[in-house]
C-alpha atoms as a PDB file:
ATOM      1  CA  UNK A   1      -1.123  -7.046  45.699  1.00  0.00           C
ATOM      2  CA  UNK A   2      -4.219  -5.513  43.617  1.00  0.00           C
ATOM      3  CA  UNK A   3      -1.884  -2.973  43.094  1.00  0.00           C
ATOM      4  CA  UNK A   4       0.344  -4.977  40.854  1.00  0.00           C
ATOM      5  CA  UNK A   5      -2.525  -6.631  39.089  1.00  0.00           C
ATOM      6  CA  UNK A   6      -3.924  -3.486  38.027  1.00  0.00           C
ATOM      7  CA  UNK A   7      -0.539  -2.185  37.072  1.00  0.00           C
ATOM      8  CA  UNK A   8      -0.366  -5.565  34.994  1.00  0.00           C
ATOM      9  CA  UNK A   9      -3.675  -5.805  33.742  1.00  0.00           C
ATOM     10  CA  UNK A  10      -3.153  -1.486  32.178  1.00  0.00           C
ATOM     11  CA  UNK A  11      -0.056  -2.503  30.863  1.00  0.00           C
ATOM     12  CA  UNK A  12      -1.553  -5.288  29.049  1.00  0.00           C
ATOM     13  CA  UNK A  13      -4.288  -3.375  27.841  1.00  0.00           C
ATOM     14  CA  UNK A  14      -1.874  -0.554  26.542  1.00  0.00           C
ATOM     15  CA  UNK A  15       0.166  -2.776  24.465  1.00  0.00           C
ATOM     16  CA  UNK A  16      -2.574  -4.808  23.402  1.00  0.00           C
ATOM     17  CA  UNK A  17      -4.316  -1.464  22.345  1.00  0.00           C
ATOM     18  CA  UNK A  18      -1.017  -0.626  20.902  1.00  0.00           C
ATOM     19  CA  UNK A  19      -0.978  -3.710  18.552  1.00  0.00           C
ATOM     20  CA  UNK A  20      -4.726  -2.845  17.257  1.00  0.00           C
ATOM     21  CA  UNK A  21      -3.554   1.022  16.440  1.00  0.00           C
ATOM     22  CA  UNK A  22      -0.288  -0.151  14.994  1.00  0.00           C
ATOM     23  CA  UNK A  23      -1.771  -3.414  12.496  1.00  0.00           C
ATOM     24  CA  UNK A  24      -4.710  -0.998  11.134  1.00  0.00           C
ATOM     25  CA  UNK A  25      -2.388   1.497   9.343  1.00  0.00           C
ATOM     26  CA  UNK A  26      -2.262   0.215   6.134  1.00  0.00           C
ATOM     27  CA  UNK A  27      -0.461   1.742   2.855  1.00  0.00           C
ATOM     28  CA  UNK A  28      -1.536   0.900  -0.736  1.00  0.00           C
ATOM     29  CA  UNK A  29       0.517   2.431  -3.721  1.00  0.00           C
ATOM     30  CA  UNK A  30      -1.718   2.990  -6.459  1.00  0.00           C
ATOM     31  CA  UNK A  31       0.007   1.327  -9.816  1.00  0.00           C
ATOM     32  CA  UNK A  32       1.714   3.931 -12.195  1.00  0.00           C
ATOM     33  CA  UNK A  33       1.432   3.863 -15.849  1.00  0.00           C
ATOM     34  CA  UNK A  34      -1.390   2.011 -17.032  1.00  0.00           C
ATOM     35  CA  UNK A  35      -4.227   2.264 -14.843  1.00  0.00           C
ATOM     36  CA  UNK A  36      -6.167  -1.308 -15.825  1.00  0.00           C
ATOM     37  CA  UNK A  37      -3.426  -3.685 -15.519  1.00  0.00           C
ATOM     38  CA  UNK A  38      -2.909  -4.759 -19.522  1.00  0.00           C
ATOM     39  CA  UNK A  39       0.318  -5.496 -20.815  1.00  0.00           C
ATOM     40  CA  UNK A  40       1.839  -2.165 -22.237  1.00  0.00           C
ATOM     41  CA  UNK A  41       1.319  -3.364 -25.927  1.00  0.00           C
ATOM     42  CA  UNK A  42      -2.379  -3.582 -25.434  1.00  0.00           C
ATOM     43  CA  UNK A  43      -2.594  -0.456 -23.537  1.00  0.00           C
ATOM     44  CA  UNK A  44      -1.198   1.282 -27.233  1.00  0.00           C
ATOM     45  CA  UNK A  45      -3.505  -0.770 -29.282  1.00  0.00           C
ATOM     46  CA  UNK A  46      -6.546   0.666 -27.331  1.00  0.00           C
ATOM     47  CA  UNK A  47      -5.198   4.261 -27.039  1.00  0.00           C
ATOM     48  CA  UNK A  48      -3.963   3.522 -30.986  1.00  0.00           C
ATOM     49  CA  UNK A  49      -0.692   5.411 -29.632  1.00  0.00           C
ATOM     50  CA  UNK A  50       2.277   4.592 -32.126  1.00  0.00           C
ATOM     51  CA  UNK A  51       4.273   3.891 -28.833  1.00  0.00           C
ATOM     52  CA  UNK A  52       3.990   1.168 -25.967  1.00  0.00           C
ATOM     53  CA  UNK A  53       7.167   3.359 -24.367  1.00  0.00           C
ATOM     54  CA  UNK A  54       4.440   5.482 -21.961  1.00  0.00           C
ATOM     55  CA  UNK A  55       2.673   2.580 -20.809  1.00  0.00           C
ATOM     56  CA  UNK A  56       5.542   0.030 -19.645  1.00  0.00           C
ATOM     57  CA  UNK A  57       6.297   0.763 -15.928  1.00  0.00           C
ATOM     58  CA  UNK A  58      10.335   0.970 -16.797  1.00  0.00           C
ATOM     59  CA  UNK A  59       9.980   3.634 -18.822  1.00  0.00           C
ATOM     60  CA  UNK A  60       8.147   5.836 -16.706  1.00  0.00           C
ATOM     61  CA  UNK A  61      10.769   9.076 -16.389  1.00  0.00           C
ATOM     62  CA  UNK A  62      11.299   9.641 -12.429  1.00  0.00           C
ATOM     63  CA  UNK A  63      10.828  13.407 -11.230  1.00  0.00           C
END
């Protein structure tokens, strides 16, 4: 009988210790283009480039 409730209580702490490991891996993709966020016509009027094409997320050329 104490058997089985130590074979419960390890499997319990395995997949509990499981669910910790598993929920702390965390992913975070780091934005592409513009690094602050602005619109892509405001990015050009600070960089004073003559194009807003290098700033706008869609026209970011895919390698």
């Amino acid at each position: 009988m104490r058997i089985k409730r130590l074979s419960g209580l390890f499997t319990l702490l395995g997949c509990l210790w499981m669910g910790i490991a598993m929920s702390s891996c965390t992913y975070k993709a780091a934005p592409q283009g513009n690094p602050h966020g602005l619109p892509p016509g405001q990015a050009k009027k600070i960089t004073g480039s003559k194009s807003a094409k290098p700033y706008a997320p869609g026209q970011q050329k895919k390698y």
